[in-house]
Every structure is written in structure tokens, then in C-alpha cells.
C-alpha atoms as a PDB file:
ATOM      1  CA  UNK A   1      31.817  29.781  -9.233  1.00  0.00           C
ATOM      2  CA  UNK A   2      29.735  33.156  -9.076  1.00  0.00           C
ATOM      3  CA  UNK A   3      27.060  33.619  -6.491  1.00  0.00           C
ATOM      4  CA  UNK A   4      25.454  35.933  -4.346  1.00  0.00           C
ATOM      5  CA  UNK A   5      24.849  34.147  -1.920  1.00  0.00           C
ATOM      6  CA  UNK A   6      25.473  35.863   1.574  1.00  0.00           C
ATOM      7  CA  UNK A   7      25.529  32.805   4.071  1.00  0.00           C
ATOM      8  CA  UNK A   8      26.881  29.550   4.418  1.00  0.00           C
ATOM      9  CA  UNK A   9      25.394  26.489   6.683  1.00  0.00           C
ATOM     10  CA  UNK A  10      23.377  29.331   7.638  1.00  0.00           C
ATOM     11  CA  UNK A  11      26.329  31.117   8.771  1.00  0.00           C
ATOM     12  CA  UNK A  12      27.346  35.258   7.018  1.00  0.00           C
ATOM     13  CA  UNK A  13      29.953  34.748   4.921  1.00  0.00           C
ATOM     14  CA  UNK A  14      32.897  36.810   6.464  1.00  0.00           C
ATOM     15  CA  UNK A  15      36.173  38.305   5.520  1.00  0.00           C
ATOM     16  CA  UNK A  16      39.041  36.846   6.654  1.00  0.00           C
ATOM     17  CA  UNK A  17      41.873  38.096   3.813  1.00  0.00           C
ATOM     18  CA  UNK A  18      42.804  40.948   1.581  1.00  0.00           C
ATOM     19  CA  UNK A  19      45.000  40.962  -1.466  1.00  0.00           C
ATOM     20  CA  UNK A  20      45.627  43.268  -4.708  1.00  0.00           C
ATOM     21  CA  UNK A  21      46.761  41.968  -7.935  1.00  0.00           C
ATOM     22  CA  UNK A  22      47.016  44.290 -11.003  1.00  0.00           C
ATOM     23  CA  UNK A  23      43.791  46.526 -10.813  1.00  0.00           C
ATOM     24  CA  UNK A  24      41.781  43.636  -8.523  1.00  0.00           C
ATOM     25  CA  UNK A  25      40.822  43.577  -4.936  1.00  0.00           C
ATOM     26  CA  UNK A  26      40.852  40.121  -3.712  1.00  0.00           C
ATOM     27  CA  UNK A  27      38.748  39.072  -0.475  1.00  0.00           C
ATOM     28  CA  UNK A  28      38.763  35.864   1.027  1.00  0.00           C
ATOM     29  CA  UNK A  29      36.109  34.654   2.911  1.00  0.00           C
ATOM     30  CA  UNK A  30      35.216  32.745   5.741  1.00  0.00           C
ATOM     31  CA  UNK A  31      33.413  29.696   3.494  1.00  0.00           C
ATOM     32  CA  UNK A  32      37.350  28.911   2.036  1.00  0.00           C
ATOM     33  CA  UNK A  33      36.124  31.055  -1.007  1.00  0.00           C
ATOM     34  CA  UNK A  34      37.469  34.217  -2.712  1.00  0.00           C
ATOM     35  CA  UNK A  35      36.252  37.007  -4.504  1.00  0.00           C
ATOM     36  CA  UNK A  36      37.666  39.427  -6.440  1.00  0.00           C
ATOM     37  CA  UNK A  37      36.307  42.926  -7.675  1.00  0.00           C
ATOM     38  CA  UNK A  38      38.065  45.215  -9.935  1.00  0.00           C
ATOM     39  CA  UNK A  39      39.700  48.140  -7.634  1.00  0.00           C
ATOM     40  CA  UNK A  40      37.881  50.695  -9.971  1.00  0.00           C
ATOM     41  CA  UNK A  41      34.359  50.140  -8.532  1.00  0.00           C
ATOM     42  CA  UNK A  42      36.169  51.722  -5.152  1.00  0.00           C
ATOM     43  CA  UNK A  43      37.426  54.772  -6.657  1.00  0.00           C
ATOM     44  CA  UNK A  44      38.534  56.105  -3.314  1.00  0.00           C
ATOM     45  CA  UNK A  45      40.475  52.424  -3.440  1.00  0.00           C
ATOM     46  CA  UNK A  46      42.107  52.959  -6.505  1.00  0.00           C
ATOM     47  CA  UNK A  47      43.383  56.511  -5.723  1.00  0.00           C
ATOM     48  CA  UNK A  48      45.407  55.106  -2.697  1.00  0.00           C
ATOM     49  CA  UNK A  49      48.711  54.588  -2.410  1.00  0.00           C
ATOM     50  CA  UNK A  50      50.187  50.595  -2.198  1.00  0.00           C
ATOM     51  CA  UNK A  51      51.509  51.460   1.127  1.00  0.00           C
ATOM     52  CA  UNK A  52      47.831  52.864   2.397  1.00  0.00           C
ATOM     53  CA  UNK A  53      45.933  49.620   0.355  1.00  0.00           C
ATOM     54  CA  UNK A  54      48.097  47.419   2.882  1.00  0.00           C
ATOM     55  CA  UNK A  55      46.583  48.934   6.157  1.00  0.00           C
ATOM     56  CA  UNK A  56      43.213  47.141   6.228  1.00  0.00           C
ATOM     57  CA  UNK A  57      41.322  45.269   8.902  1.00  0.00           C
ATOM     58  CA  UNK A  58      38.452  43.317   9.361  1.00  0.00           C
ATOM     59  CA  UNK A  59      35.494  44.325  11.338  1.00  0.00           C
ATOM     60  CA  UNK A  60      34.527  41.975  14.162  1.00  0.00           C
ATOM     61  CA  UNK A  61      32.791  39.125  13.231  1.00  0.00           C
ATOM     62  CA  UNK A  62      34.246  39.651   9.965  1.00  0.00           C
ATOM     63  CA  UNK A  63      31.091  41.612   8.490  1.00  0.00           C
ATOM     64  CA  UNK A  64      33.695  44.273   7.116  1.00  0.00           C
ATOM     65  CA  UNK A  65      36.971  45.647   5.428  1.00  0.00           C
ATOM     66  CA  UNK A  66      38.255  48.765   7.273  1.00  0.00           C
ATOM     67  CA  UNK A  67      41.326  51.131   6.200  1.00  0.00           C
ATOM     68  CA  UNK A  68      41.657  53.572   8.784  1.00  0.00           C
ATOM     69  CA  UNK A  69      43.827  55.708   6.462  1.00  0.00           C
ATOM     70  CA  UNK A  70      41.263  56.245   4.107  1.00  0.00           C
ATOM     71  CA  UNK A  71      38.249  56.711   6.794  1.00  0.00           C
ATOM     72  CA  UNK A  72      36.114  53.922   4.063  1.00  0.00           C
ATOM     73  CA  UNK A  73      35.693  50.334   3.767  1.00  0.00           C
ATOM     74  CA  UNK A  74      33.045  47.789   2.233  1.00  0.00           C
ATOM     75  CA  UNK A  75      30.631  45.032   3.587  1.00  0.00           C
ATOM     76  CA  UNK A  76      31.124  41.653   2.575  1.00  0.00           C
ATOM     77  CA  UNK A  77      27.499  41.638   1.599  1.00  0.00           C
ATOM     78  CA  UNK A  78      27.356  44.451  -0.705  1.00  0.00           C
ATOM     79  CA  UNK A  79      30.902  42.879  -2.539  1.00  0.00           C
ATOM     80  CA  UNK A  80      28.863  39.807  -3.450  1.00  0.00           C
ATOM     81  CA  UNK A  81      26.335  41.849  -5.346  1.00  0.00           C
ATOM     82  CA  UNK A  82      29.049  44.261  -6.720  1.00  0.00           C
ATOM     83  CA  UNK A  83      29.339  44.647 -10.957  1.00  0.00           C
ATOM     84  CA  UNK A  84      32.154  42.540 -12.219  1.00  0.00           C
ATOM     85  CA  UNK A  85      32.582  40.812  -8.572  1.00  0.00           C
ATOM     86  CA  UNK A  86      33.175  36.949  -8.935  1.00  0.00           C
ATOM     87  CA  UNK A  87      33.473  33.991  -6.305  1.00  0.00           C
ATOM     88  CA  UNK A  88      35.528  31.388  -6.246  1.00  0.00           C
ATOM     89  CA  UNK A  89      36.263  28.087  -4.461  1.00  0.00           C
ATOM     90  CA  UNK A  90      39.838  27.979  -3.371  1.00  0.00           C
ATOM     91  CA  UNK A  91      39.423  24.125  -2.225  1.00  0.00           C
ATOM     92  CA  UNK A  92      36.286  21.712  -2.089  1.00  0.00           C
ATOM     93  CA  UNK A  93      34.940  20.210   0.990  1.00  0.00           C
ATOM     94  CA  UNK A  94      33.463  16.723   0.647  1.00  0.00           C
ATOM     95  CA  UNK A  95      31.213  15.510   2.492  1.00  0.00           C
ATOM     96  CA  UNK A  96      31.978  12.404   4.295  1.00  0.00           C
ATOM     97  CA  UNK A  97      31.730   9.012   2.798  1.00  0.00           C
ATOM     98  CA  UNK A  98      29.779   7.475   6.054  1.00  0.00           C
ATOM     99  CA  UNK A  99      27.899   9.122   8.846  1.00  0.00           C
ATOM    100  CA  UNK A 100      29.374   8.634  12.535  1.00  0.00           C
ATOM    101  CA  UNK A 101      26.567   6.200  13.916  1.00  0.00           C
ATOM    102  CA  UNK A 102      24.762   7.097  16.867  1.00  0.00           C
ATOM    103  CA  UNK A 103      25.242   5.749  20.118  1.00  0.00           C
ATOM    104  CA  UNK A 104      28.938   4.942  19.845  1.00  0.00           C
ATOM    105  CA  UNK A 105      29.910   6.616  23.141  1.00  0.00           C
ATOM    106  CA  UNK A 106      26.737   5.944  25.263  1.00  0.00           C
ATOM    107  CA  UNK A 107      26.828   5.382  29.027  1.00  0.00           C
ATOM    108  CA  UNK A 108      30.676   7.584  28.601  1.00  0.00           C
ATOM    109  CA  UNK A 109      29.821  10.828  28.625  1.00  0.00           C
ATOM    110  CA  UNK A 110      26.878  12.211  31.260  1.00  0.00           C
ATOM    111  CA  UNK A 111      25.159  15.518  30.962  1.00  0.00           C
ATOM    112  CA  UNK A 112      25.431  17.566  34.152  1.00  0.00           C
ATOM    113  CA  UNK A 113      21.948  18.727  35.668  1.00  0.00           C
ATOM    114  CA  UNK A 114      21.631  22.280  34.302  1.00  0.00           C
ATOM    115  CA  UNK A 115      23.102  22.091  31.033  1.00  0.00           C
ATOM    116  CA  UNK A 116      20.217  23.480  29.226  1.00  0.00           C
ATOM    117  CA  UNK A 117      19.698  26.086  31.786  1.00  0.00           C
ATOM    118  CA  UNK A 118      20.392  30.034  30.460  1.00  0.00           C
ATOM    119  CA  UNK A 119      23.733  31.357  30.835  1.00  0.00           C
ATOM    120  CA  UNK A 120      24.041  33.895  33.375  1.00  0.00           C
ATOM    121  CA  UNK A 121      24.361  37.679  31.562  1.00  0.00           C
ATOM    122  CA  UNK A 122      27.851  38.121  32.736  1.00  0.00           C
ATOM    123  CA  UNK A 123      29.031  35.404  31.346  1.00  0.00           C
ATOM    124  CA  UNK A 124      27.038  36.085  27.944  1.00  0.00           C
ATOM    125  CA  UNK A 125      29.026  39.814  27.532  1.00  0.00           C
ATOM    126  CA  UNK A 126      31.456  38.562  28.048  1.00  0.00           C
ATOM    127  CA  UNK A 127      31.624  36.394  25.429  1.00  0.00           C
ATOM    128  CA  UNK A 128      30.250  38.683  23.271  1.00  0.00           C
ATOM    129  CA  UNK A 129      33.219  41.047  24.069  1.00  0.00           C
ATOM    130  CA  UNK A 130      31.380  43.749  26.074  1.00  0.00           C
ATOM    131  CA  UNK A 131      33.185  43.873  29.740  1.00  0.00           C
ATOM    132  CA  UNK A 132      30.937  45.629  31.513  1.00  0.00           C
END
């Protein structure tokens, strides 16, 4: 399957894997897919050694590869739009044969006064990781 196609159920794709094989890069991303780009469209890439290739990490959120070594990385948007960079789908998800029918748990389950209300701001860094 090739695409370029950045989101999923409205979702950024993100990283969530990297692998080499031969003169490949292999990414795989957050929608159970993979894509692979030759290692010679990242010359700085290529030139590295195996052991400094290993060393990567993903951005937060998954937006991004990161080797620290080399001080470079790549987007996960900008690999989907990369020459000779193909997707594929490394399983399928169906969609289910019946929809759950509404109303199965009514009267169970009651909604607390406030639910819809905003969250207060400390809780909402936090959550997003700042701690201030």
C-alpha cells in the first residue's frame, strides 16, 4: 500500500519503531503500518556507523526520529512524501461484523454532575507533561 496520507481516524500518524535492512530505513508507525525509505535519501544516515544507526528515539507524541549522536533526525510527515518511500500494512483491522446496540447498560452507569465542566489548568499540564 503507498500513501501519503499523514493521519489516521483523524489522528498524526506517529513513529513508534526503527529498523535497517540492507540499504533501507524501516519506520513503523502508529496506524500498525510501516514504511521504508532507502538510507541514501539521509546521506548523513548512511555515513553512520551500525552502532550510531541503533541510538534513535522518538520525539514525544511520536512526531519524530531523533539520533542524538548524529545531532539529525526526520519527521514522520516529511518520510511519507519522501522519493522511493513506500507504506505498508503489517496486519488489517476489520471492522466489526455488528454494531454494539445502544442502550445496553442504561440505568448502570450515572454521570456525575460536572462531568462536562473544564478541567482545572493544573491538572491539564500535567497531563500534557509540563509540571509547573
Amino acid at each position: 500500500m503507498t500513501t501519503s496520507i499523514a493521519k489516521t481516524r483523524g489522528k498524526p500518524l506517529a513513529a513508534t519503531g526503527v529498523r535497517f535492512a540492507d540499504s533501507t530505513v524501516y519506520v513503523a508507525l502508529s496506524d500498525d503500518a510501516e514504511i521504508s525509505v532507502p538510507l541514501a535519501r539521509f546521506e548523513w544516515l548512511a555515513k553512520a556507523a551500525p552502532e550510531q544507526r541503533a541510538r534513535w528515539s522518538i520525539e514525544p507524541r511520536g512526531y519524530a526520529v531523533w539520533w542524538d549522536d548524529l545531532d539529525d533526525g526526520f519527521e514522520v510527515c516529511h518520510l511519507l512524501n519522501a522519493p522511493g518511500a513506500t507504506q505498508r500494512a503489517q496486519e488489517t483491522i476489520s471492522a466489526p461484523e455488528s454494531l454494539r446496540p445502544f442502550g445496553v447498560c442504561a440505568g448502570e452507569f450515572q454521570t456525575p454532575d460536572g462531568f462536562d465542566d473544564p478541567l482545572p489548568e493544573t491538572i491539564i499540564r500535567k497531563f500534557e507533561g509540563v509540571m509547573k
